[in-house]
Protein backbone atom coordinates (compact mmCIF):
# COMPACT_ATOMS: atom_id res chain seq x y z
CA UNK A 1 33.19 201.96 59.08
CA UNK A 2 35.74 203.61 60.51
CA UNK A 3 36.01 206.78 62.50
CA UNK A 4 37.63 209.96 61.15
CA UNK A 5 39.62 210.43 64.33
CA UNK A 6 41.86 208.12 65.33
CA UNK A 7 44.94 209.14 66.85
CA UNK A 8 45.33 206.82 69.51
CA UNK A 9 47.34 203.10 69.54
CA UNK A 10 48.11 200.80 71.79
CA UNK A 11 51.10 198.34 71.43
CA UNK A 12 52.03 194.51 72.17
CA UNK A 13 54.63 192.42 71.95
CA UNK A 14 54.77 188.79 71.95
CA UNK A 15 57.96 185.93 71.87
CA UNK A 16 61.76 187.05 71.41
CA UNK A 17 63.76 189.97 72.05
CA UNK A 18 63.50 190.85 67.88
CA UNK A 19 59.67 191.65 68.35
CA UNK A 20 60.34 193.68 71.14
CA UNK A 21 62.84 195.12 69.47
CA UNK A 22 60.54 195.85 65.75
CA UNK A 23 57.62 197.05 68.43
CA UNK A 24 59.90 199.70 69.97
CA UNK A 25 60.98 200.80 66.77
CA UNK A 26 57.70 201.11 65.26
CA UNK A 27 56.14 203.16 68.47
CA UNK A 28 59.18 205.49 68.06
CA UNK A 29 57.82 205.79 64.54
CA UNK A 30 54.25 206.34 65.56
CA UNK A 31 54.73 208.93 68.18
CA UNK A 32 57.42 210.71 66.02
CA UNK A 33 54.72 210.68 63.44
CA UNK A 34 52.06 212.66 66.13
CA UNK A 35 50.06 209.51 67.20
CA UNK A 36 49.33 209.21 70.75
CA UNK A 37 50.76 205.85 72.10
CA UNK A 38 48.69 204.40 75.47
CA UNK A 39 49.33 201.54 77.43
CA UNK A 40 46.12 199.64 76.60
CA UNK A 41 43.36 198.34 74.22
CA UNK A 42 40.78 199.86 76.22
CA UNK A 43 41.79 203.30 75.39
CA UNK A 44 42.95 202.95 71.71
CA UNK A 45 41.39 203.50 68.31
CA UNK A 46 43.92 201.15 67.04
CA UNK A 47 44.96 197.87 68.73
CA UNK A 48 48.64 196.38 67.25
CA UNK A 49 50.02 192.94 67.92
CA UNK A 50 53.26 191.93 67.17
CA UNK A 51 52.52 188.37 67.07
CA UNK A 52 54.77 185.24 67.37
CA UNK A 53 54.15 181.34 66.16
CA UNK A 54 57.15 179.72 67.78
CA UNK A 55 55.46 177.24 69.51
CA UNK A 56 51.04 176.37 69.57
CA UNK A 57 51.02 178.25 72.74
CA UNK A 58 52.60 181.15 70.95
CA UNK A 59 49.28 180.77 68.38
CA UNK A 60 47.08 180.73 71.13
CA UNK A 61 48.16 183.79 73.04
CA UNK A 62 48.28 185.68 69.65
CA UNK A 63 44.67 184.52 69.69
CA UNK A 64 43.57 185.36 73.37
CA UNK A 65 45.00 188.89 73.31
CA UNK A 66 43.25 189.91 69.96
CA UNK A 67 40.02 188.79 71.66
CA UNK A 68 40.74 190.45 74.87
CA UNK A 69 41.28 194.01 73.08
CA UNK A 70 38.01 193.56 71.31
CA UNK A 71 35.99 192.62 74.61
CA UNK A 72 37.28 195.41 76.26
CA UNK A 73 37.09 197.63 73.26
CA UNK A 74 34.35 196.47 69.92
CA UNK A 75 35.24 199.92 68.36
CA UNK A 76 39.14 199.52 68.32
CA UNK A 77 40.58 198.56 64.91
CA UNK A 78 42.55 195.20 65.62
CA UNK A 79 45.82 194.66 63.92
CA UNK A 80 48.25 191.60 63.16
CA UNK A 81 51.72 191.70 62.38
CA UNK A 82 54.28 189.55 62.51
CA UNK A 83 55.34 185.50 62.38
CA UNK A 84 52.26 184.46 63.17
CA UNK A 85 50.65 186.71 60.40
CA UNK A 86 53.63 185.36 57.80
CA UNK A 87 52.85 181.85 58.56
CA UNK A 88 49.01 181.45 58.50
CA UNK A 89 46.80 185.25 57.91
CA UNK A 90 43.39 183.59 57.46
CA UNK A 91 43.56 182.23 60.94
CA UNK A 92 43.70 185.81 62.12
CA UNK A 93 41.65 186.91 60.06
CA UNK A 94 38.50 185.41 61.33
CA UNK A 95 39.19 186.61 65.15
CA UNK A 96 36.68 189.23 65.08
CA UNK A 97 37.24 192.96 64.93
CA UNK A 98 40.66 191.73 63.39
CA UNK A 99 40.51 194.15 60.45
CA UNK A 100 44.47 194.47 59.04
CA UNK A 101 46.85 191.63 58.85
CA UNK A 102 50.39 191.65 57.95
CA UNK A 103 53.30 189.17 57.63
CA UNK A 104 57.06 190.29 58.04
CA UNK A 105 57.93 191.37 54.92
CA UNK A 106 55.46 194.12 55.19
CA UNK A 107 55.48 194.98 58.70
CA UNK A 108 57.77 198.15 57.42
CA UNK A 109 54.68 199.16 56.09
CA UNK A 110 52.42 199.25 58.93
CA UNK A 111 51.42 203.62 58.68
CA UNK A 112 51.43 203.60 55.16
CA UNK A 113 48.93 201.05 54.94
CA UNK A 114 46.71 202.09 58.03
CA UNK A 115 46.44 206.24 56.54
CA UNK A 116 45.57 204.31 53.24
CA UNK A 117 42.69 202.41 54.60
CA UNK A 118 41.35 205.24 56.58
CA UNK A 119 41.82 203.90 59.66
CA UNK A 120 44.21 206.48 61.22
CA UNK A 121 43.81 209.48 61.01
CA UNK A 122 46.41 212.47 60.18
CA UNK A 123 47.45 213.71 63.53
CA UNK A 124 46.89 217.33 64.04
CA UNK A 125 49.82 217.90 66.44
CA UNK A 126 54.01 216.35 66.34
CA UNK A 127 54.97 214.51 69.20
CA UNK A 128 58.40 213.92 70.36
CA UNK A 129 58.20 211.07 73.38
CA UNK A 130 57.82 207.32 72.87
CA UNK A 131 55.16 206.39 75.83
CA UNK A 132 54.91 202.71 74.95
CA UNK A 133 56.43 200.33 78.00
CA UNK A 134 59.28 199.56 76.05
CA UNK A 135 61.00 202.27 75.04
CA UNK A 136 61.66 203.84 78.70
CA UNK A 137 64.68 201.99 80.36
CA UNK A 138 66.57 199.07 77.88
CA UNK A 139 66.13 199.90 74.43
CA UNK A 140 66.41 197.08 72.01
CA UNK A 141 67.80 197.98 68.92
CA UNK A 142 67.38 195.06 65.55
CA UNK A 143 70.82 194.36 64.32
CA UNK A 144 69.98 191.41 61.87
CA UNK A 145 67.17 189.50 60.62
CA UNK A 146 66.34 185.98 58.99
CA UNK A 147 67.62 182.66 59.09
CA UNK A 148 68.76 179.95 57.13
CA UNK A 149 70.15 176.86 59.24
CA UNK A 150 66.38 175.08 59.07
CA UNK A 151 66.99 173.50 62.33
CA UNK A 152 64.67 170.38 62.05
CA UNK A 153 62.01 172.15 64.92
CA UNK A 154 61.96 175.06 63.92
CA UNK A 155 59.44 177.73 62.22
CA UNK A 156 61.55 180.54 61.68
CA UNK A 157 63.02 180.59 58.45
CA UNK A 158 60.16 179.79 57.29
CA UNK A 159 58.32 182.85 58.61
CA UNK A 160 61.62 185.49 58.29
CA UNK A 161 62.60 184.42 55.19
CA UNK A 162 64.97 187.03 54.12
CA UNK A 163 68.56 187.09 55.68
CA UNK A 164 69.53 190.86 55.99
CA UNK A 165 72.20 192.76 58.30
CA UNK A 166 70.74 196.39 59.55
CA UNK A 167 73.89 198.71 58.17
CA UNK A 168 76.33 199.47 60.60
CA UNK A 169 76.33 203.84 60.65
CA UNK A 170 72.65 202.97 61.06
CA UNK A 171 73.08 200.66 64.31
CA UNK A 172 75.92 203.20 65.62
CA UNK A 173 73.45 206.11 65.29
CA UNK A 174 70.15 204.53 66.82
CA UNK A 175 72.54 203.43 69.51
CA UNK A 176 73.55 207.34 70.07
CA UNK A 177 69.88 208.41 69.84
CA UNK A 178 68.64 205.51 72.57
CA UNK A 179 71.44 206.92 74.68
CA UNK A 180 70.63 210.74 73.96
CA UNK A 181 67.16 209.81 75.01
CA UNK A 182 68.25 208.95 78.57
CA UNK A 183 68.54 204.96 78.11
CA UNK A 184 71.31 203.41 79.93
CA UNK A 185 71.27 200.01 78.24
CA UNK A 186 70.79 198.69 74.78
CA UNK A 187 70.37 195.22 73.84
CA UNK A 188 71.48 193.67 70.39
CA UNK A 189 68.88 191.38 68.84
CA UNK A 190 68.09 189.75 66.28
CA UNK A 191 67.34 186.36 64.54
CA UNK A 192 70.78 185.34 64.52
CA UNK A 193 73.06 188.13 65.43
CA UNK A 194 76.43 185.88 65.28
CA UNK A 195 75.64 185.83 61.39
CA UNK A 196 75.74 189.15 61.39
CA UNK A 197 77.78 190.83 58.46
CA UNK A 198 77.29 194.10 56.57
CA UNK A 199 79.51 195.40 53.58
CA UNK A 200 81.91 193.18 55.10
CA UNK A 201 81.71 194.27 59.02
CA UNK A 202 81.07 191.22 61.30
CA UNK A 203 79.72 191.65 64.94
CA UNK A 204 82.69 191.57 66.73
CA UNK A 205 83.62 195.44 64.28
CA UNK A 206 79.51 196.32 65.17
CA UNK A 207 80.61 196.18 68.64
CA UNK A 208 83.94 197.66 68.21
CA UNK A 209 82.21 200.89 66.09
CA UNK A 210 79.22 201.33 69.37
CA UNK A 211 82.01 201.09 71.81
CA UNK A 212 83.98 203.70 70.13
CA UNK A 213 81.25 205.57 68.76
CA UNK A 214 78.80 205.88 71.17
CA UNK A 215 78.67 206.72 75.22
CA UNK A 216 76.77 203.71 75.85
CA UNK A 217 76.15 202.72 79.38
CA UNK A 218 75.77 198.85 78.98
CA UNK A 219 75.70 196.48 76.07
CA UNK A 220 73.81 193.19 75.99
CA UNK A 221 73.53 190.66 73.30
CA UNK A 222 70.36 189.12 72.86
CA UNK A 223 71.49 185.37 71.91
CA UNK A 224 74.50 183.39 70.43
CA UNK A 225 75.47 180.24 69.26
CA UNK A 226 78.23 178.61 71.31
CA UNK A 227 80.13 177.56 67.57
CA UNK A 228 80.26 181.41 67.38
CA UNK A 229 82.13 181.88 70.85
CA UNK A 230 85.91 183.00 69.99
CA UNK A 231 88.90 184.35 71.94
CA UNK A 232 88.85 187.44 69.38
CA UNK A 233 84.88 188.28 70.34
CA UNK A 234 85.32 187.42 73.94
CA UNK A 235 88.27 189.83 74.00
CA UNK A 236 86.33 192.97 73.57
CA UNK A 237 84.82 191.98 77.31
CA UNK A 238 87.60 193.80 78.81
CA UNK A 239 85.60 197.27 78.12
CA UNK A 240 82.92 196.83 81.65
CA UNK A 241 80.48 198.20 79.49
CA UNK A 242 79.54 194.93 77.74
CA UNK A 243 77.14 193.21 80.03
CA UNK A 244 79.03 189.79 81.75
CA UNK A 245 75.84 187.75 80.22
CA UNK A 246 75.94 185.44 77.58
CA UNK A 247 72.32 183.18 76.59
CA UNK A 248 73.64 180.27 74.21
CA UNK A 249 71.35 178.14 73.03
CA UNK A 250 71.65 174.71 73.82
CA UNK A 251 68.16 172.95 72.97
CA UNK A 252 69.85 169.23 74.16
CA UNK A 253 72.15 168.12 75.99
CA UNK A 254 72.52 164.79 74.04
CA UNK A 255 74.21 164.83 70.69
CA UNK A 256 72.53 161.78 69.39
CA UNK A 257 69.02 164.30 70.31
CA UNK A 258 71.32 167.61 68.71
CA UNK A 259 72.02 165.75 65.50
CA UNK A 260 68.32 164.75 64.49
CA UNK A 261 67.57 168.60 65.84
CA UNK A 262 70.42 169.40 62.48
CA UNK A 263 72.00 171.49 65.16
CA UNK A 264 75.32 172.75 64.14
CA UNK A 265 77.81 171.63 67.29
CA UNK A 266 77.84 168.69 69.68
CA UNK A 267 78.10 168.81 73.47
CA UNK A 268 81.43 168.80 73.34
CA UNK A 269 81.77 172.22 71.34
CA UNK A 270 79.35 173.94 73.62
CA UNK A 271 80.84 172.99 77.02
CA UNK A 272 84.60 174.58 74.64
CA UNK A 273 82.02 177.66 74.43
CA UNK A 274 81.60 177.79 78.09
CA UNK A 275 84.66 177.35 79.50
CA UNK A 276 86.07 179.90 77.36
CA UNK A 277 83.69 182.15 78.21
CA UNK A 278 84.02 181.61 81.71
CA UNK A 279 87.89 182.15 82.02
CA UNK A 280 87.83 185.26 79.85
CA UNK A 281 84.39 187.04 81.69
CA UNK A 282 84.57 187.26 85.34
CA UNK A 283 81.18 186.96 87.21
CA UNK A 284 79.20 185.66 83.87
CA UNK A 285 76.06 184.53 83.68
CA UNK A 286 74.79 181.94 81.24
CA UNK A 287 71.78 181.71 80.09
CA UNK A 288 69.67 178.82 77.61
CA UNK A 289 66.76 177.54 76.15
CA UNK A 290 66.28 174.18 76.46
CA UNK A 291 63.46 171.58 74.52
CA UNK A 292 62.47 168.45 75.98
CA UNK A 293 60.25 165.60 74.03
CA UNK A 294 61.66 166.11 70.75
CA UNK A 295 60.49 163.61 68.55
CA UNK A 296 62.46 160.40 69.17
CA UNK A 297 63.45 161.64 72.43
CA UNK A 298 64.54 158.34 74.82
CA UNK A 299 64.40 158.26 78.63
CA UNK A 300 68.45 157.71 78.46
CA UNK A 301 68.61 160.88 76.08
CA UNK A 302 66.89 163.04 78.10
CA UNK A 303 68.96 161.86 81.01
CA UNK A 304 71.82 162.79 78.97
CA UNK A 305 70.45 165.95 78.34
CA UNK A 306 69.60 166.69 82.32
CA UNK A 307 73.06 165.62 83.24
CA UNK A 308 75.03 167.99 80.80
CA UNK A 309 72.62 170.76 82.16
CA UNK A 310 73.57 170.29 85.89
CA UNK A 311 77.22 169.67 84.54
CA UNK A 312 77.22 173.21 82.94
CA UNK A 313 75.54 175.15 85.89
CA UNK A 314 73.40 177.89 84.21
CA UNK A 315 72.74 181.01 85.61
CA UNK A 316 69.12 180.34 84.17
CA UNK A 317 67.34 177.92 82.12
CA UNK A 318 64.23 178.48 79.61
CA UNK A 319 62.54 174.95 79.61
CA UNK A 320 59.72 174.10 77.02
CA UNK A 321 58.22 171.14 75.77
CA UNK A 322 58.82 170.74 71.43
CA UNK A 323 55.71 171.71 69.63
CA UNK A 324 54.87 170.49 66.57
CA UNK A 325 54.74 172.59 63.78
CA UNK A 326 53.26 171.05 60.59
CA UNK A 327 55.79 173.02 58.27
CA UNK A 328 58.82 171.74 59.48
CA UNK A 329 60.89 168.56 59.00
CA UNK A 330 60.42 167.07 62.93
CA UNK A 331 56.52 166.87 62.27
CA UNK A 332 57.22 164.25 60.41
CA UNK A 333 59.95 162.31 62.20
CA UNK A 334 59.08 158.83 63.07
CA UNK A 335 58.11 158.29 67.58
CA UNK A 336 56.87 161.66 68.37
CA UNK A 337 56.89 161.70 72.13
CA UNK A 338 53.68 161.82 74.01
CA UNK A 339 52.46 165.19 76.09
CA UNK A 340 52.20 163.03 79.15
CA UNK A 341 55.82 162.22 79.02
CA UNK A 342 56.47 165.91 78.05
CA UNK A 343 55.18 167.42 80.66
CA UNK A 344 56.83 164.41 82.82
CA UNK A 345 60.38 165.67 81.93
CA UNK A 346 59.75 169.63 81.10
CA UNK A 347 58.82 169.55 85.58
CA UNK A 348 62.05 167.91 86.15
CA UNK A 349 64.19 169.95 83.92
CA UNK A 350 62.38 173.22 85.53
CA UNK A 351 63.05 171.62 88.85
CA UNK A 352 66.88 171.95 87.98
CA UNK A 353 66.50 175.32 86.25
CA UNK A 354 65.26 176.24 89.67
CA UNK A 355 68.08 175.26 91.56
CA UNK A 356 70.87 176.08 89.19
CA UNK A 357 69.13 179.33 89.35
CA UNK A 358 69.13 179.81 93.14
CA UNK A 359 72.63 178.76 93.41
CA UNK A 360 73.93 181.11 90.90
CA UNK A 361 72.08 184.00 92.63
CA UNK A 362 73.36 183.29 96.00
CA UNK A 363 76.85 183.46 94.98
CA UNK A 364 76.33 187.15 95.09
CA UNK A 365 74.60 187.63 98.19
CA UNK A 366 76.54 190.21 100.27
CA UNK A 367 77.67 191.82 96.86
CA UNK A 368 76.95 195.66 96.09
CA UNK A 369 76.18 195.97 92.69
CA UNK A 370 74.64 198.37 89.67
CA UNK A 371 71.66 197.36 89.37
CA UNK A 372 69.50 199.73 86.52
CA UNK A 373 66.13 199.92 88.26
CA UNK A 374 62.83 199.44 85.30
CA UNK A 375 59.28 199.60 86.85
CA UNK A 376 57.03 198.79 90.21
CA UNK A 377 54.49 197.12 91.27
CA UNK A 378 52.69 198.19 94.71
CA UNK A 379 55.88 199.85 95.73
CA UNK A 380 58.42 196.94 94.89
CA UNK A 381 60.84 198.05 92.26
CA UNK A 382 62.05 195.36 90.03
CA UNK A 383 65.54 195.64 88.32
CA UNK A 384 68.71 194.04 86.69
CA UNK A 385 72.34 193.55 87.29
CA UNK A 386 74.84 193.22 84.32
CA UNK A 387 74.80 189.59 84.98
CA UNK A 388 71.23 189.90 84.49
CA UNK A 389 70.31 188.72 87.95
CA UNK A 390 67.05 190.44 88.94
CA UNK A 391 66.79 192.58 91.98
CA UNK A 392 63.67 193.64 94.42
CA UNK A 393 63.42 196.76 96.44
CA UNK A 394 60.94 198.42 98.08
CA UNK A 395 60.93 202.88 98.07
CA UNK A 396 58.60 205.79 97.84
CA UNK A 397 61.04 206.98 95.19
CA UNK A 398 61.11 207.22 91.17
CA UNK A 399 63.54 204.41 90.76
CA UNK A 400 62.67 204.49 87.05
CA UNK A 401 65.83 204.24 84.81
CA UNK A 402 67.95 204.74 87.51
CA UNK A 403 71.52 203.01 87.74
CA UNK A 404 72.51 202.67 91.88
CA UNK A 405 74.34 200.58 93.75
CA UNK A 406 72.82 198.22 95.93
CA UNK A 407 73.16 195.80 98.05
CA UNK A 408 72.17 191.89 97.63
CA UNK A 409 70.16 190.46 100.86
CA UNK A 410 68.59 187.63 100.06
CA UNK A 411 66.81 185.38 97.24
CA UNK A 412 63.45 186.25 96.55
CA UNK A 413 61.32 184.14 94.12
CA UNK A 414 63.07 184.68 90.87
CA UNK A 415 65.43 187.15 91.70
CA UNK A 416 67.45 188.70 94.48
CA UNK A 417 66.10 190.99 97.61
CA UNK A 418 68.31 193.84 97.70
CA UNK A 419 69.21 197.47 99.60
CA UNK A 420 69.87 200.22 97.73
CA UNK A 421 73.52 201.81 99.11
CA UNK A 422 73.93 204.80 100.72
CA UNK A 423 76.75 206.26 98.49
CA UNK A 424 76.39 207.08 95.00
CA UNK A 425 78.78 205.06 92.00
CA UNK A 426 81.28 207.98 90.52
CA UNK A 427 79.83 207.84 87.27
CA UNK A 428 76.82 206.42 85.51
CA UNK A 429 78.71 203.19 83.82
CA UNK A 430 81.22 202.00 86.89
């Protein structure tokens, strides 16, 4: 039965940068509506979870956080939403005090159908700020949505079916609002934003339009494909505004691997992707994703794939073992690679991700740089750099959304130890 005052919800976010992205927007929604937005289960009449089913581990955190919010909370109304949701409701479902699920396609939804089932109440009172964790420092603003390249891996498409570009006044104007609202960087995301195209407006015009329409501080793109890397998009870099970071998926480094993946470029395209890149955009860092045990995987392939990876010298790599997801076409590939031998080769390609990573951070050591500072933890503020290089400090000060220049020290787990300068930069973007 549920109560006839509930005002109060509580937000998370799980996988990519386009969940983030659909949970910021639908906070702004909620609070803009009058509902109070806290930072926890514990103190919310209504629980949301953005869910994501990328991987089993995915599934299984989904899982564990729905259970956590009702241990710490029986009376909270749970709620699902997102891939996970799409692909497989009933599994949700039966978590209990899970009491709304819903897929993708009706995420847009999410108030109408919680007023309707008497589960929120009609706030009283209008309120104008956005309290949930994401909505504070980089705001990231959905651009595109869906897929259709069926990569042989991969549950996506199969979860965000339909292939849509957000229109472009739209974009421009959430960008403006995002800025208006004190944020100093906006990131670009979607499911594949180098696809995108709206009443014939491709990304490199999106990003012409918020660079002439809008007083953005910094612009960062969530995620490319390296076959979408061109002189013409790389030559908007010249405006300092658009962040000197780049993540292009590589998933192997071994085209024989690539090809049964049904990527769409060989090693030899993405390393043209890189060095163009690199002699266009000083001081870039790039970023990846790389799998490891995909099914058929050899010793000399993954070797293949390790060398190209040291070859390429990332500024940071994201390392998981392939999951097996019964929908797709690599479940069912022949010499599906055993966890042992996973987890064998996902600690040596995280031991290089390691040191690639070290060495690309101490190339700037001695370096002042912006650095826009996002949240602490026992006094140790934690920021990034435009080449997404993050930054420690320690101050009595509310560093929160701040832009300063500071200076790099030292290397500090997985980031940089740094002193914030003296002087202040001349304006907020140089």
């Amino acid at each position: 039965m549920c109560s006839l005052k509930r005002t109060k919800i509580a937000l998370d976010s799980l996988g990519c940068k386009l969940n983030q992205a659909e949970t910021e927007l639908l906070a702004r929604q909620l609070a803009e509506a009058g509902y109070g937005l806290v930072p926890s289960a514990d103190k919310a009449d209504v629980y949301i979870l953005n869910t994501c089913t990328v991987t089993h581990i995915a599934d299984r955190k989904s899982r564990h956080l729905l259970r956590q919010a009702h241990r710490q909370n029986p009376d909270a109304r749970l709620v699902a939403i997102g891939c996970y949701a799409e692909r497989s409701p009933q599994e949700l479902a039966q978590i209990e005090g899970v009491g709304l699920v819903l897929g993708n396609e009706q995420k847009p939804h999410l108030l109408r159908r919680l007023q309707e089932s008497g589960c929120l109440s009609h706030p009283s009172s209008v309120q104008t700020s956005c309290h949930y964790n994401g909505c504070r420092t980089r705001a990231f603003i959905k651009v595109q949505d869906g897929c259709h390249d069926f990569c042989a891996y991969c549950i996506v498409p199969l979860v965000r079916r339909r292939e849509e570009s957000v229109p472009v006044d739209q974009i421009v104007a959430e960008v403006r609002q995002r800025v208006a609202g004190g944020g100093k960087e906006v990131v670009l995301t979607g499911t594949e934003i180098g696809s995108y195209s709206y009443e014939r407006v491709n990304l490199k015009e999106l990003l012409e339009r918020i660079l002439a329409e809008t007083n953005v501080v910094r612009l960062r793109l969530s995620s490319l494909q390296p076959q979408e890397i061109s002189p013409e998009l790389l030559g908007l870099w010249h405006d300092n505004r658009l962040c000197p970071h780049f993540h292009l998926s590589l998933q192997s480094g071994s085209d024989a691997v690539l090809g049964r993946m049904k990527r769409r470029y060989i090693t030899t395209d993405y390393q043209r992707a890189v060095s163009l890149i690199r002699e266009v955009v000083p001081e870039v860092a790039i970023t990846t994703d790389v799998m490891v045990g995909f099914p058929g995987e050899t010793e000399t392939e993954f070797q293949e794939s390790f060398s190209f990876c040291r070859q390429v010298d990332f500024a940071r790599i994201h390392v998981f073992p392939y999951s097996l997801r019964q929908e797709t076409e690599a479940a069912h590939l022949p010499h599906q690679v055993e966890d042992k031998v996973k987890k064998q080769r996902s600690q040596k390609m995280l031991a290089l991700a390691e040191e690639s990573a070290q060495d690309f951070r101490r190339r700037f050591l001695g370096r002042t740089m912006l650095v826009l500072w996002e949240k602490q933890a026992g006094g140790i503020w934690s920021g990034l750099t435009n080449n997404y290089i993050k930054v420690y400090t320690k101050s009595n000060k509310d560093l929160t959304n701040q832009l300063l220049l500071v200076k790099l020290l030292e290397v500090k787990g997985d980031g940089v130890w740094g002193e914030i300068a003296k002087c202040s930069p001349s304006s907020p973007g140089s």
